[in-house]
C-alpha atoms as a PDB file:
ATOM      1  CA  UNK A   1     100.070  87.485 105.582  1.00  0.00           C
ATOM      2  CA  UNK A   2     102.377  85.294 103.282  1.00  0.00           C
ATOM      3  CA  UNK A   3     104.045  86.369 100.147  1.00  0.00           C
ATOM      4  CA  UNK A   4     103.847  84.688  96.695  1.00  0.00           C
ATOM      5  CA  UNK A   5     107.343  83.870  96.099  1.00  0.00           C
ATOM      6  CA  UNK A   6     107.574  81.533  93.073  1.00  0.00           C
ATOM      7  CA  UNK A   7     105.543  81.293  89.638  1.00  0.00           C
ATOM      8  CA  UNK A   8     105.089  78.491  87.251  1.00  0.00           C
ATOM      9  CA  UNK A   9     104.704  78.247  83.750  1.00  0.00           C
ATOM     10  CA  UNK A  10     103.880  75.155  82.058  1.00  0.00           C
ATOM     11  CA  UNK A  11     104.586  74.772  78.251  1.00  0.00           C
ATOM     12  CA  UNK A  12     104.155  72.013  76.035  1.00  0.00           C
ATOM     13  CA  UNK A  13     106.861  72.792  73.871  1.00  0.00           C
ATOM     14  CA  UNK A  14     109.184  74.201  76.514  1.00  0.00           C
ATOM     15  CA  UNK A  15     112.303  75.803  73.979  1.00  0.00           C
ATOM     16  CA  UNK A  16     108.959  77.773  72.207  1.00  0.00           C
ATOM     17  CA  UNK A  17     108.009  79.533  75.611  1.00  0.00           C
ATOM     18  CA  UNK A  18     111.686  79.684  76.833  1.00  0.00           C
ATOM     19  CA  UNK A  19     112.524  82.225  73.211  1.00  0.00           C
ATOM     20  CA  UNK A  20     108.799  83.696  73.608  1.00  0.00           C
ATOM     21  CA  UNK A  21     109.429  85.259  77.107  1.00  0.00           C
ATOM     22  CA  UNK A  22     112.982  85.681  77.042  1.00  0.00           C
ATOM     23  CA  UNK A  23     112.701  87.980  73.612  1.00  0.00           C
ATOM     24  CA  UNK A  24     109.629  89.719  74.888  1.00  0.00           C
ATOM     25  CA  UNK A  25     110.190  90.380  78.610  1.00  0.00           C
ATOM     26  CA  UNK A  26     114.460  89.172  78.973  1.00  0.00           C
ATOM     27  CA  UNK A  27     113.924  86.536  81.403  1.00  0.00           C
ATOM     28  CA  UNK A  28     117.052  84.155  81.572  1.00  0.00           C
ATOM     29  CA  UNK A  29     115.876  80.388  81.517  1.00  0.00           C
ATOM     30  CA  UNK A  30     118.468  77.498  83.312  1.00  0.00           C
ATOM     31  CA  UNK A  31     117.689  74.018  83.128  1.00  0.00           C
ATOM     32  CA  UNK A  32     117.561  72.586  86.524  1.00  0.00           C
ATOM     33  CA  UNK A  33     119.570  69.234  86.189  1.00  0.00           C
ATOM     34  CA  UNK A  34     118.029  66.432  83.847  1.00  0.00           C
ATOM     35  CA  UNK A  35     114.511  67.084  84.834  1.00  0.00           C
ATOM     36  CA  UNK A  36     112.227  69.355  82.404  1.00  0.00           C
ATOM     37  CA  UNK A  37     111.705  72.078  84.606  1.00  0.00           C
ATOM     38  CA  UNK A  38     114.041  75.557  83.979  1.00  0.00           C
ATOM     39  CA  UNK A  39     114.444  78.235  86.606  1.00  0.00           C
ATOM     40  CA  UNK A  40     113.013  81.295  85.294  1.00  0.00           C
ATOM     41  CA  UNK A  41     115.029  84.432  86.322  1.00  0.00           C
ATOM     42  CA  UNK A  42     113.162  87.461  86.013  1.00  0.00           C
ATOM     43  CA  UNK A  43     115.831  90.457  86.790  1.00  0.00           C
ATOM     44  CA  UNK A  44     117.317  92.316  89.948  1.00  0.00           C
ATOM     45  CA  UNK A  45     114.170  93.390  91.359  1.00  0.00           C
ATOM     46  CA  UNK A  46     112.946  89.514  92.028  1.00  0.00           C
ATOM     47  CA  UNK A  47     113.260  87.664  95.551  1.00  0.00           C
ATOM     48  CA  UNK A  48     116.810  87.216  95.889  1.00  0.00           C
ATOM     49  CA  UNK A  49     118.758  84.714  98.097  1.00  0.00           C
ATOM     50  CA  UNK A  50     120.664  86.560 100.637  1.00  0.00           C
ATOM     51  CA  UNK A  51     124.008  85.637 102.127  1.00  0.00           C
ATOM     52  CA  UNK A  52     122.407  83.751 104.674  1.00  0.00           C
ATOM     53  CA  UNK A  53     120.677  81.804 102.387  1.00  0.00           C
ATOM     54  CA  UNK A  54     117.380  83.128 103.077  1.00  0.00           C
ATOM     55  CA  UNK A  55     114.913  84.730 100.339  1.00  0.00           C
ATOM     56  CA  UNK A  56     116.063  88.300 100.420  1.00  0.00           C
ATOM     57  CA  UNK A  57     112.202  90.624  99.304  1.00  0.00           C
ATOM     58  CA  UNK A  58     112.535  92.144  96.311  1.00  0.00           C
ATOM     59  CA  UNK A  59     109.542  94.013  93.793  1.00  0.00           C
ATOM     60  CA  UNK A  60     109.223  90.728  91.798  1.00  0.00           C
ATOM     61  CA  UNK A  61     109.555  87.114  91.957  1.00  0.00           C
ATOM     62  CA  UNK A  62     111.134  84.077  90.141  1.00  0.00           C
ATOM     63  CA  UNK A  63     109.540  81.323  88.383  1.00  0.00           C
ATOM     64  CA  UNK A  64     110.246  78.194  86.645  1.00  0.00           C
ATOM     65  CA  UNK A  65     108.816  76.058  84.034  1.00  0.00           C
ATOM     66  CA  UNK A  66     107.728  73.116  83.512  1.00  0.00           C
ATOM     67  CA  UNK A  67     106.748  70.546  80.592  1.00  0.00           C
ATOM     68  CA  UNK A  68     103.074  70.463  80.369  1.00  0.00           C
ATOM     69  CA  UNK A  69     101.286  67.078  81.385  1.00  0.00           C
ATOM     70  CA  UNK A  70      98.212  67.593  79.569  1.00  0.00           C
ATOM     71  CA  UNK A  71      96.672  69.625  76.683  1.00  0.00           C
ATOM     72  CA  UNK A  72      97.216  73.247  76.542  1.00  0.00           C
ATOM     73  CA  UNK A  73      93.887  75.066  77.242  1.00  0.00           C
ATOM     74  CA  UNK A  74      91.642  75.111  74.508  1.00  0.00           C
ATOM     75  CA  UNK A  75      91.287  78.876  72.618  1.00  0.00           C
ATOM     76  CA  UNK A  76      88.471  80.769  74.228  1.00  0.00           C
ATOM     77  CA  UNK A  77      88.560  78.336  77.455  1.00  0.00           C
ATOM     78  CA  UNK A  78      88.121  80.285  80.877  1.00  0.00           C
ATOM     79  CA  UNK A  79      91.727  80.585  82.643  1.00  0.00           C
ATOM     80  CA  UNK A  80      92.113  77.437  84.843  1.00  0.00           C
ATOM     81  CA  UNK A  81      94.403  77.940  87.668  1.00  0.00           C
ATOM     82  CA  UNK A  82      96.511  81.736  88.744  1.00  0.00           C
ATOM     83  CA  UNK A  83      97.381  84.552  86.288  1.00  0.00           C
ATOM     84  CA  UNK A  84     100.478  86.348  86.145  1.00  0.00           C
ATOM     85  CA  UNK A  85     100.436  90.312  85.318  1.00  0.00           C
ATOM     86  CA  UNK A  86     104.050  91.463  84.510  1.00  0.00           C
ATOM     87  CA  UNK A  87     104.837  94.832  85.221  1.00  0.00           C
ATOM     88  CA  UNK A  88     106.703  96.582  81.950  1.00  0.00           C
ATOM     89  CA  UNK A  89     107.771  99.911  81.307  1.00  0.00           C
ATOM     90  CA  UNK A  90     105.397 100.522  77.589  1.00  0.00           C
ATOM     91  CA  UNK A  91     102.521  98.172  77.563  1.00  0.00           C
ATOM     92  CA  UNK A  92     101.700  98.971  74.090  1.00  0.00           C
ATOM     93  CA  UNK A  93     105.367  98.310  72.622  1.00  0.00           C
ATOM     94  CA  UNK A  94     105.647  95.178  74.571  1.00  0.00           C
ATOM     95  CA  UNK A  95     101.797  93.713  73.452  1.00  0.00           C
ATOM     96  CA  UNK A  96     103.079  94.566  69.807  1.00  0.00           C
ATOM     97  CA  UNK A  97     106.159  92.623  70.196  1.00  0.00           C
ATOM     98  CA  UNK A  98     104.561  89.736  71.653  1.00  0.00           C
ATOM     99  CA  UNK A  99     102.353  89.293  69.073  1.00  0.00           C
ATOM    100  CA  UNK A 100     105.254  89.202  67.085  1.00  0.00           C
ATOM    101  CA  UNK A 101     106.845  86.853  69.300  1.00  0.00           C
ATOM    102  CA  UNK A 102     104.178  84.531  68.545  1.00  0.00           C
ATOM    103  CA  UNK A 103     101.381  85.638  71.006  1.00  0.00           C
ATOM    104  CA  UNK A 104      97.531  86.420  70.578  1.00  0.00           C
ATOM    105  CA  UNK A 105      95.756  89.560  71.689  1.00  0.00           C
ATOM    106  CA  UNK A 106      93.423  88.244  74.991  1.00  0.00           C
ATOM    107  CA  UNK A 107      92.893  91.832  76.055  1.00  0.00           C
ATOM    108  CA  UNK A 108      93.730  94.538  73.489  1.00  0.00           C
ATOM    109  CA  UNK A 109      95.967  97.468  75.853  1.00  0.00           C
ATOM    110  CA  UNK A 110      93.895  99.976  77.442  1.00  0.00           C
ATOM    111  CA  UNK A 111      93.507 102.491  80.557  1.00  0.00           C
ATOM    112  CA  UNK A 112      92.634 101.436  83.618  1.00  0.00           C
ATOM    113  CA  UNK A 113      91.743 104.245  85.875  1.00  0.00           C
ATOM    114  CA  UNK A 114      93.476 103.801  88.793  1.00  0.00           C
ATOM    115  CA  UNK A 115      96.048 101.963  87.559  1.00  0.00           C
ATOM    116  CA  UNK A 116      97.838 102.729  84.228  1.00  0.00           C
ATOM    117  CA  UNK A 117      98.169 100.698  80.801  1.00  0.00           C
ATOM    118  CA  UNK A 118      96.894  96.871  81.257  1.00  0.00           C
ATOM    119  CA  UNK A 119      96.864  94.561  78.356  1.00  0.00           C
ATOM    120  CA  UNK A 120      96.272  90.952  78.376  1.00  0.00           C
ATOM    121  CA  UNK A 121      98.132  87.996  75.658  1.00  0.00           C
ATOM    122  CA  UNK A 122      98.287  84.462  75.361  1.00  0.00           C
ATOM    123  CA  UNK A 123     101.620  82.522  75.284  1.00  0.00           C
ATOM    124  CA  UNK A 124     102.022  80.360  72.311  1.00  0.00           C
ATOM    125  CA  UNK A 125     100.996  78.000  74.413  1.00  0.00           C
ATOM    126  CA  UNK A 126      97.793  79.363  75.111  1.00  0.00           C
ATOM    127  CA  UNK A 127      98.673  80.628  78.794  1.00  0.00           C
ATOM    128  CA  UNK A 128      97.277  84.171  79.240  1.00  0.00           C
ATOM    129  CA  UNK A 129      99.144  86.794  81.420  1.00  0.00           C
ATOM    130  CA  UNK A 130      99.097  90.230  81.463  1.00  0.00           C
ATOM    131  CA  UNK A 131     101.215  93.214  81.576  1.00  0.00           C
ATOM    132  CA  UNK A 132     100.673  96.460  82.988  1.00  0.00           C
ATOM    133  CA  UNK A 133     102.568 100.250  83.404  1.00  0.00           C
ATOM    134  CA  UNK A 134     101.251 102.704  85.770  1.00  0.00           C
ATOM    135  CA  UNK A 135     101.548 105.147  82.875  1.00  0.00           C
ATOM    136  CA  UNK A 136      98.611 105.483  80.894  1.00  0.00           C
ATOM    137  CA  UNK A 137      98.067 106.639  77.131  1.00  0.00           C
ATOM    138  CA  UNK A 138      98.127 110.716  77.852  1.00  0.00           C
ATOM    139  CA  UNK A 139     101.775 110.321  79.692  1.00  0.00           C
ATOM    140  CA  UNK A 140     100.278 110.955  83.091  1.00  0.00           C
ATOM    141  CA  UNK A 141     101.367 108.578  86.036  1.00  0.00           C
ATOM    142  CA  UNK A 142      99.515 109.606  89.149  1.00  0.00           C
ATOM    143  CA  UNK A 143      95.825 108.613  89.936  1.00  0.00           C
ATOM    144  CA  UNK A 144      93.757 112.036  89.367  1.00  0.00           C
ATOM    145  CA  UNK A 145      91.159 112.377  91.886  1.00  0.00           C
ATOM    146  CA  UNK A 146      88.321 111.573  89.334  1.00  0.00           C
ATOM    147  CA  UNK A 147      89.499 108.117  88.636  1.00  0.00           C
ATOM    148  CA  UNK A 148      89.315 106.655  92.194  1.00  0.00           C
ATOM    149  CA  UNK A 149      85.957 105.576  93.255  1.00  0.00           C
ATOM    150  CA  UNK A 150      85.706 105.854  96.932  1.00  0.00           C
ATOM    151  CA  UNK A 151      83.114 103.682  96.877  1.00  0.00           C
ATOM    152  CA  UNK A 152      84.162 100.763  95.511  1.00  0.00           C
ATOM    153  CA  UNK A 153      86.099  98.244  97.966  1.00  0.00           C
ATOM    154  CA  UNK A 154      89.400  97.575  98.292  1.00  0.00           C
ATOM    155  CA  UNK A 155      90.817  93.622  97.692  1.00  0.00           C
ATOM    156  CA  UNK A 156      89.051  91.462  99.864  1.00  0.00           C
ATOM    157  CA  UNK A 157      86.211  93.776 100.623  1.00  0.00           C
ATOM    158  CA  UNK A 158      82.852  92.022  99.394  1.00  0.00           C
ATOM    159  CA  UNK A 159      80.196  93.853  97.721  1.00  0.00           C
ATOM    160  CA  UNK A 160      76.974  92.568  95.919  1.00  0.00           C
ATOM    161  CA  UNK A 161      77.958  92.956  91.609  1.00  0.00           C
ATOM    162  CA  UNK A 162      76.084  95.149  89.999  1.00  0.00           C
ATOM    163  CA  UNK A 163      77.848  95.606  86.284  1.00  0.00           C
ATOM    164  CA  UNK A 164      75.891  98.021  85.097  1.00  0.00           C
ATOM    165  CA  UNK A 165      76.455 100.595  88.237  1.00  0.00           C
ATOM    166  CA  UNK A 166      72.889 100.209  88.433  1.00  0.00           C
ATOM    167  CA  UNK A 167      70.664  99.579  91.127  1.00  0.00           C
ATOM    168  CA  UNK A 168      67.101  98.809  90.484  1.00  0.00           C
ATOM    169  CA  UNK A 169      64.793 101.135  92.854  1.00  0.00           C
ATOM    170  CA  UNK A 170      62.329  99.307  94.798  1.00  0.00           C
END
């Protein structure tokens, strides 16, 4: 199994998604010699280099970005390429301050049994990404019994999609 071990952002004004995530999520941006790509740093918990210069596993990664070489998606365009979903500590304080920051609301913040507090934003850039707590609105943390669905599959487990949770009879 390999690891994801590096992200990329790509902005086409750089400086406006360099202030947008570091005042919304603190991420520490370094130019990386004359080129126009910064190393994104996003805390302690990231994939660290250890003393013998190997990649040291952490709960996060690093990132970097990069000057865009094209036109930022188009509002209301289906994603086009990975997502990133940053874990926070209050999804709803940090969705309100990114629209602040300069973001738009892609996925207003909500419960996700099974999971916690998920919201989804764009960048000003138009990038979408979204953040998620495993604490949900009522305070509780744990998965309760009645939100997992035995039945349902697990990542990478294929079933046939049926939205609706509804199966014709024959």
């Amino acid at each position: 199994m390999s690891l994801v071990v590096h992200f990329e952002i790509h902005a086409s004004e750089p400086q406006r998604l360099i202030d947008f995530y570091s005042g919304l999520l603190g991420w520490r941006f370094t130019r990386f010699g004359e080129l126009e790509y910064w190393s994104i740093d996003t805390g302690s918990g990231a994939v660290q280099q250890g003393a013998d210069g190997e990649p040291q596993p952490g709960m996060g990664i690093n990132g970097g970005l990069t000057r865009r070489r094209g036109p930022a998606p188009a509002a209301g365009a289906p994603v086009v390429g990975a997502n990133l979903v940053v874990g926070v500590d209050d999804v709803d304080a940090s969705f309100t301050r990114g629209l602040a920051l300069g973001g738009v609301e892609a996925l207003a913040p909500h419960d996700m049994p099974g999971v916690g507090r998920l919201a989804y934003l764009l960048d000003p850039d138009g990038n979408v990404f979204g953040m998620v707590s495993p604490q949900r609105t009522d305070g509780t943390t744990e998965i309760d019994a009645a939100d997992v669905d035995l039945e349902r599959p697990m990542h990478g487990e294929s079933q046939p999609l049926d939205p609706m949770r509804v199966t014709p009879e024959p």
